[in-house]
N, C-alpha and C. Protein backbone atom coordinates (compact mmCIF):
# COMPACT_ATOMS: atom_id res chain seq x y z
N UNK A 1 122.87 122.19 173.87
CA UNK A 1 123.32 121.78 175.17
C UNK A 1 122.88 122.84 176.19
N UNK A 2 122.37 122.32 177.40
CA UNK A 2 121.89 123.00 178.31
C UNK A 2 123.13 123.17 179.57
N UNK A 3 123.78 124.31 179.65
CA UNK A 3 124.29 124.59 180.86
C UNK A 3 123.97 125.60 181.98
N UNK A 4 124.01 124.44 183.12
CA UNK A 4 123.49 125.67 184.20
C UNK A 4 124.74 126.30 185.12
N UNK A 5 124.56 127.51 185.85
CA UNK A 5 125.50 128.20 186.09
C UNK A 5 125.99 127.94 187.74
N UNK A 6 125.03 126.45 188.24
CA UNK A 6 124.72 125.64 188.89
C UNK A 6 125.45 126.71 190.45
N UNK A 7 124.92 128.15 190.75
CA UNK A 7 125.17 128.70 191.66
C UNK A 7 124.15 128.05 192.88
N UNK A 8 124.82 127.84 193.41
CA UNK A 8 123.93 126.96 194.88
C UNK A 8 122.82 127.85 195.60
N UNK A 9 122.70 129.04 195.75
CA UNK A 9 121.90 129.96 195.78
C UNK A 9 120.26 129.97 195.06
N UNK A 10 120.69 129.41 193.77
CA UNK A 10 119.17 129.29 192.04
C UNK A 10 118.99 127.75 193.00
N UNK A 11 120.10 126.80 193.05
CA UNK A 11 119.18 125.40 193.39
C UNK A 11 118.67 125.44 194.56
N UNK A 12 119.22 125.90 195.63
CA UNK A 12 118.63 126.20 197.06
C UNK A 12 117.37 126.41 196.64
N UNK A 13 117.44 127.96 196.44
CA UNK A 13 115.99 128.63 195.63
C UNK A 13 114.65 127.78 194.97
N UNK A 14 115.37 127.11 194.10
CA UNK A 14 114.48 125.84 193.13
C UNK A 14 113.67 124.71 194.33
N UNK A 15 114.66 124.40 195.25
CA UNK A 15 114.06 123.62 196.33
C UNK A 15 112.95 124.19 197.24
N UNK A 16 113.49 125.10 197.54
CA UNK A 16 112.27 125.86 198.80
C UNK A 16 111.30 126.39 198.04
N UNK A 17 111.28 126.60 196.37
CA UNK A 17 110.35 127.27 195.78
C UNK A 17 108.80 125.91 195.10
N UNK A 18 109.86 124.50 195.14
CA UNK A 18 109.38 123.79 194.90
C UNK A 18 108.21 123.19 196.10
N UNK A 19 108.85 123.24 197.60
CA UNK A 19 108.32 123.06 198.93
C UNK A 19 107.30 123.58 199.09
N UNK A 20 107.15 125.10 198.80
CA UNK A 20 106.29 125.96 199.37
C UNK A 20 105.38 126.06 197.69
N UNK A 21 105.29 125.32 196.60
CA UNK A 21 104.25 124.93 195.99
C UNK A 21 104.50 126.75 195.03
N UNK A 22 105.49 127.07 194.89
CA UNK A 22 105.47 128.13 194.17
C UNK A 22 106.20 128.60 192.81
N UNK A 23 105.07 128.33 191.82
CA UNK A 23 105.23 127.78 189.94
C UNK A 23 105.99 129.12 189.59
N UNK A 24 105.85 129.98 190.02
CA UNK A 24 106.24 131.53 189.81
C UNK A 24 107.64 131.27 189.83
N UNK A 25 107.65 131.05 191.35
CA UNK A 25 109.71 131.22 191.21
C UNK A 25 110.38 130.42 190.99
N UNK A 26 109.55 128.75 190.88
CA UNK A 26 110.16 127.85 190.30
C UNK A 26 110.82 128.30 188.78
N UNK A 27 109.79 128.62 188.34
CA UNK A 27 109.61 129.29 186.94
C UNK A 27 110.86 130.24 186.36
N UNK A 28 111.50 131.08 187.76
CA UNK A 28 111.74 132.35 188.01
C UNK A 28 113.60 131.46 187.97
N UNK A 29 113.37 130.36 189.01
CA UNK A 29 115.26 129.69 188.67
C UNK A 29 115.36 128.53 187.59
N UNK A 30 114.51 128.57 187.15
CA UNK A 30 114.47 128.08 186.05
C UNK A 30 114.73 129.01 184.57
N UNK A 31 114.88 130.19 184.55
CA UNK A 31 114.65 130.98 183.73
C UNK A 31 116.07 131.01 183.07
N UNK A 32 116.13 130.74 181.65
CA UNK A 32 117.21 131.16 180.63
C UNK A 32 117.80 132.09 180.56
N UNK A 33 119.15 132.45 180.62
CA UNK A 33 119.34 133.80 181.00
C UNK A 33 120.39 133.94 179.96
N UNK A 34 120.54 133.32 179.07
CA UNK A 34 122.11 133.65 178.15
C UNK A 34 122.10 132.28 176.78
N UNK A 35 122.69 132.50 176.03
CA UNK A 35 123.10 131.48 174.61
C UNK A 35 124.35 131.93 174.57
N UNK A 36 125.44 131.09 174.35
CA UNK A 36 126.37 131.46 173.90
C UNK A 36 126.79 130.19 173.01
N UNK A 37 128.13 130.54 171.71
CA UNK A 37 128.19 128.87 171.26
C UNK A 37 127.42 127.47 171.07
N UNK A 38 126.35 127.95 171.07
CA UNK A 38 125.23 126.85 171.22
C UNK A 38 124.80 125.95 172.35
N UNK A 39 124.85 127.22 172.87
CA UNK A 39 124.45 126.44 174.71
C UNK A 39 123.47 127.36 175.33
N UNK A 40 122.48 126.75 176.00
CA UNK A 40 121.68 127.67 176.80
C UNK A 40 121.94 127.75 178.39
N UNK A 41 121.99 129.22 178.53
CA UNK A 41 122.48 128.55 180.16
C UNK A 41 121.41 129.24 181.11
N UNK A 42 121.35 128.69 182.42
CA UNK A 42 119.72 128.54 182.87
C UNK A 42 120.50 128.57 184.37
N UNK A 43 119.61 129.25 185.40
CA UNK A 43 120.10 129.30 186.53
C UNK A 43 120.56 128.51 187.60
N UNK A 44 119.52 127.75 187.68
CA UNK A 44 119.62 126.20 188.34
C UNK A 44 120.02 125.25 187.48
N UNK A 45 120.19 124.06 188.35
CA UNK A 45 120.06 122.66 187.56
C UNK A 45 118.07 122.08 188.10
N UNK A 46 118.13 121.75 187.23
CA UNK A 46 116.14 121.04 187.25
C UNK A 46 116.46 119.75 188.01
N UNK A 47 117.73 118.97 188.10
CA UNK A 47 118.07 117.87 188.70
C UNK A 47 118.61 117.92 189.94
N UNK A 48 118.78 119.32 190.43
CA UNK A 48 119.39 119.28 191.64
C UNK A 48 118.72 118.52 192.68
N UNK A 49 119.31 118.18 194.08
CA UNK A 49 119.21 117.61 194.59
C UNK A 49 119.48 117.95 196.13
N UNK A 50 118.38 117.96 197.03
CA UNK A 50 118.49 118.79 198.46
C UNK A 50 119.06 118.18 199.96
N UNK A 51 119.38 118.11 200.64
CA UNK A 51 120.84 117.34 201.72
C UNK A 51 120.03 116.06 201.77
N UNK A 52 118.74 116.05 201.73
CA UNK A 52 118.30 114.52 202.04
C UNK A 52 118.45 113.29 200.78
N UNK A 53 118.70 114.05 199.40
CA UNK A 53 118.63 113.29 198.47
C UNK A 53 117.57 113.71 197.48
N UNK A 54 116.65 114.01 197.67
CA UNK A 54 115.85 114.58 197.05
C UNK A 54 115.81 114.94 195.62
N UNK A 55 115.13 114.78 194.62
CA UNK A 55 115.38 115.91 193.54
C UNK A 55 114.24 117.04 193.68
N UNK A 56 113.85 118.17 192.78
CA UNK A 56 112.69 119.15 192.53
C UNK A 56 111.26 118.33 192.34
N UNK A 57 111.59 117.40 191.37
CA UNK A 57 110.72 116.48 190.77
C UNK A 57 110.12 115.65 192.29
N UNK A 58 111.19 115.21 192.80
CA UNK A 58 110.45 113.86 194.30
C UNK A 58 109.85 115.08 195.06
N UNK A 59 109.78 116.10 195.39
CA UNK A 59 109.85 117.01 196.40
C UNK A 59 108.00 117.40 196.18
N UNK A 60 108.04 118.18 194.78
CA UNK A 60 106.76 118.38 194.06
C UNK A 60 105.87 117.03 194.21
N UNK A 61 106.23 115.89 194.02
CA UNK A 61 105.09 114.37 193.79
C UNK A 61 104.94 114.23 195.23
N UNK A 62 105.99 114.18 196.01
CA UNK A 62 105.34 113.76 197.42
C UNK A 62 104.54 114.91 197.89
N UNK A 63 104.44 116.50 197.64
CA UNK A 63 103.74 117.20 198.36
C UNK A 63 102.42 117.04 197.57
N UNK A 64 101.99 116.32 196.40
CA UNK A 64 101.05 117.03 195.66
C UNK A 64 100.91 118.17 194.84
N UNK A 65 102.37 119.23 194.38
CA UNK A 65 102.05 120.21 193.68
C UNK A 65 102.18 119.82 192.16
N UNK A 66 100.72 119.32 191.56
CA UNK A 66 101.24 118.99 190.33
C UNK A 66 101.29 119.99 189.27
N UNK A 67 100.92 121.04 189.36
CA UNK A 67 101.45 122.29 188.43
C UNK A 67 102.93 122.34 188.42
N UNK A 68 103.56 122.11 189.48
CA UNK A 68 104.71 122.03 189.87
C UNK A 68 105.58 120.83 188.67
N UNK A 69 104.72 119.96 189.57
CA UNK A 69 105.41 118.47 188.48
C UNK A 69 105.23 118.59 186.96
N UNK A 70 104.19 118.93 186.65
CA UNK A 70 104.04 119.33 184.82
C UNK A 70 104.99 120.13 184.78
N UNK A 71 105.27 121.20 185.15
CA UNK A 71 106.38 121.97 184.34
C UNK A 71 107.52 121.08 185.01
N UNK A 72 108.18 120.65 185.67
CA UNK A 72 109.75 120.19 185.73
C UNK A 72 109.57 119.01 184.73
N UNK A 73 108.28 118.13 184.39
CA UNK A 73 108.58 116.81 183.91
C UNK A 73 108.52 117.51 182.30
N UNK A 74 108.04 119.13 181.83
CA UNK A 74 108.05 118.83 180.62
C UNK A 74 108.84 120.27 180.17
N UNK A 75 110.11 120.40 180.97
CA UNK A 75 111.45 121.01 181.08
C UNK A 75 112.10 120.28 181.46
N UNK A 76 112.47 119.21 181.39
CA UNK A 76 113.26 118.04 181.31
C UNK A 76 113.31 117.70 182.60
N UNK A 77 112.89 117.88 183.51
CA UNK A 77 113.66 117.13 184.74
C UNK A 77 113.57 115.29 184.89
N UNK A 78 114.27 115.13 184.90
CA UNK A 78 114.86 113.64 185.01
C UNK A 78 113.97 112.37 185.68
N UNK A 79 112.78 111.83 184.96
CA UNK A 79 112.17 111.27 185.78
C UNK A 79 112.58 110.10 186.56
N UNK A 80 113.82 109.52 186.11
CA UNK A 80 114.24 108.59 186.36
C UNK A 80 115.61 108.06 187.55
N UNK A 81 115.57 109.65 188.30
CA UNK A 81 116.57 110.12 189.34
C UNK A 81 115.68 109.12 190.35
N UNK A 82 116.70 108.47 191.16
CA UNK A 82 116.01 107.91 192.90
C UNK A 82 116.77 108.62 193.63
């Protein structure tokens, strides 16, 4: 089980890192930071979602960053969010 520590700060982060086309820090709130009990817990959520509705995933396809989109679609992000 994947839990994130869903501080609004990592998803903020995940959004503007996703905007400005940057795999590094996407990479960077995305990053695993702990196991405990059989859970991984990870900074962001990959599904978050930005005041317009948005997810990481819609944000990356409408700008064109598809380095971007390969890694969220194959770190689970949710292809199936509208």
């Amino acid at each position: 089980m994947i839990t994130t520590l869903n501080e609004g700060d990592w998803n903020i982060k995940l959004i503007e890192s996703v905007a400005i086309d940057d795999l590094k820090q996407v990479k960077e709130c995305l990053k695993i930071i702990g196991y405990s009990d059989h859970r991984m817990f990870i900074r962001a959520n990959i599904n978050t979602i930005d005041i317009y509705g948005d997810t990481a995933l819609m944000i990356a396809s409408a700008k064109g960053h598809f380095e971007i989109v390969k890694f969220l679609v194959e770190n689970g992000a949710d292809v199936n969010l509208l």
